[in-house]
Protein backbone atom coordinates (compact mmCIF):
# COMPACT_ATOMS: atom_id res chain seq x y z
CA UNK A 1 86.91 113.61 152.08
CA UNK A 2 84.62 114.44 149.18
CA UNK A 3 85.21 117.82 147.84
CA UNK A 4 82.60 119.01 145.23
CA UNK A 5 81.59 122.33 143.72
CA UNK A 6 78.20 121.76 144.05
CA UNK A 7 75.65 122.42 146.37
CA UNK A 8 74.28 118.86 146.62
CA UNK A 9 76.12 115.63 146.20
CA UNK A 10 73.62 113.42 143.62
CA UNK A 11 72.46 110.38 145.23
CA UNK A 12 73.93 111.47 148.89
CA UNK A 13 71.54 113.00 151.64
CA UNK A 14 73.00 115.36 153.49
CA UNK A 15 72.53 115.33 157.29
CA UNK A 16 74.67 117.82 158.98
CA UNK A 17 75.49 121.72 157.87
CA UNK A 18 78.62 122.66 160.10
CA UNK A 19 79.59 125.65 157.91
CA UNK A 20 81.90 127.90 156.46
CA UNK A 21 85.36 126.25 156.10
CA UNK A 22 88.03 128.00 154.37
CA UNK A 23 91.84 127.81 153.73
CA UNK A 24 94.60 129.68 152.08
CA UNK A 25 97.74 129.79 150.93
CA UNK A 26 100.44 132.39 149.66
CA UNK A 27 103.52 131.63 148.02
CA UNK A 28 106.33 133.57 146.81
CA UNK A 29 107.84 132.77 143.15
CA UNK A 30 111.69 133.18 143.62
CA UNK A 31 113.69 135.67 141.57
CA UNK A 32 114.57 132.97 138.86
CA UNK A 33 110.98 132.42 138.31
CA UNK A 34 110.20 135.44 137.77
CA UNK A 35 112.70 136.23 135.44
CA UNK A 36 112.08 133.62 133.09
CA UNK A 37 108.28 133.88 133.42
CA UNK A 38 109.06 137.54 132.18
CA UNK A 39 110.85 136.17 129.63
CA UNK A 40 108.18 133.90 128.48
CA UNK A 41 105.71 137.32 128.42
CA UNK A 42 108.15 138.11 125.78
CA UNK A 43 107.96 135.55 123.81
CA UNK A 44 105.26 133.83 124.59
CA UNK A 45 104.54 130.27 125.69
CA UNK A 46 103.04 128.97 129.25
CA UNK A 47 105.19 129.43 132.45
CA UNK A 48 105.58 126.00 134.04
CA UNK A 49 106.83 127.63 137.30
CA UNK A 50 104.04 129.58 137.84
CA UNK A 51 101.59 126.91 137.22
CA UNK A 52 103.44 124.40 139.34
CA UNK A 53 103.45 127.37 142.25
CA UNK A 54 99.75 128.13 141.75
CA UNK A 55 98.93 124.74 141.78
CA UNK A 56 100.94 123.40 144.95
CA UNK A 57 99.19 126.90 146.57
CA UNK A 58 96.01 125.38 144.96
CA UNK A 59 96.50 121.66 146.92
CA UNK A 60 97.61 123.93 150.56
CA UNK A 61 94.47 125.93 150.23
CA UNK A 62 92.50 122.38 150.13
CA UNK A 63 94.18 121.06 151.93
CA UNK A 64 93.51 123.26 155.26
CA UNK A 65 90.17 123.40 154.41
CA UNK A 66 89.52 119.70 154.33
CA UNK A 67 91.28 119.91 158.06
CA UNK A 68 88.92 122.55 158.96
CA UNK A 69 86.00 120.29 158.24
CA UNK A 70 87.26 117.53 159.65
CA UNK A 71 87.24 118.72 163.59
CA UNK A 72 83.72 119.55 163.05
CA UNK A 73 83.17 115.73 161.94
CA UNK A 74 81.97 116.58 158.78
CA UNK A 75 83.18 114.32 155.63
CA UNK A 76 82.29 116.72 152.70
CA UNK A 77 82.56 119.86 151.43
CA UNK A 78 80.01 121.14 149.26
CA UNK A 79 79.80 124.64 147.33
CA UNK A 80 83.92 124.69 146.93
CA UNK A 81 85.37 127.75 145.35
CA UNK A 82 88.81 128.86 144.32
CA UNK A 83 90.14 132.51 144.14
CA UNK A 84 93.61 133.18 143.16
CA UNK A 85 95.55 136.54 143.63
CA UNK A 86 98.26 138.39 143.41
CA UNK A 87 99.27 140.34 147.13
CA UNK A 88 101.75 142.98 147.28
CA UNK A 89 103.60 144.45 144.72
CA UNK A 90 106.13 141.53 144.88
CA UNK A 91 105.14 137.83 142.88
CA UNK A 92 103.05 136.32 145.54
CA UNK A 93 100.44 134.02 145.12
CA UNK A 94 97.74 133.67 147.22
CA UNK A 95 94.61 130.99 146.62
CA UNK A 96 91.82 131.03 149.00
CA UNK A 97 89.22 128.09 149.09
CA UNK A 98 85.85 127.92 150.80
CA UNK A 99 82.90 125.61 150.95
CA UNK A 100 80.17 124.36 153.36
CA UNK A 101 81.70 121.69 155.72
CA UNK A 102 78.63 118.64 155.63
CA UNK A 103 78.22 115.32 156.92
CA UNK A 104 76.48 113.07 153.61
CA UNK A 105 74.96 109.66 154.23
């Protein structure tokens, strides 16, 4: 399924609007994690848990999304964002994605 941030796809024609289709996910970064991303705050220097957490949240979001679109029949989604957030006062991740479910000839 084509997945694009735009609002067109160049040289495509698009025949069908379905709609909104969205998907999350929220994941919780164990208590190792944390502590050595705190560390790292300290420091300094990237925190390869976190990024390998936001970005397996990041594939789940798009995941669900691409299901979404596909029972309406559609086989792109065009206008794709990406929101990540923190929920709760504990680590979790959460990244939403949305976009406009389309059928493109």
């Amino acid at each position: 399924m084509l997945l694009t941030t735009t609002n067109s796809v160049e040289g495509k024609k698009i025949a069908k609007y379905y709609g909104i289709v969205s998907g999350e996910a929220i994941l919780g970064a164990n208590i190792f994690k944390d502590l050595f991303a705190g560390i790292r705050d300290i420091i300094g220097g990237r925190s390869a848990a976190y990024e390998q957490e936001l970005r397996k949240a990041k594939d789940i979001a798009l995941e669900e999304m691409q299901i979404q679109a596909r029972s309406f029949g559609a086989n792109a989604v065009i206008g794709v964002d990406l929101d990540y957030e923190t929920v709760g006062s504990g680590p979790m991740l959460m990244v939403s994605a949305c976009g406009t479910a389309v059928t493109v000839e």
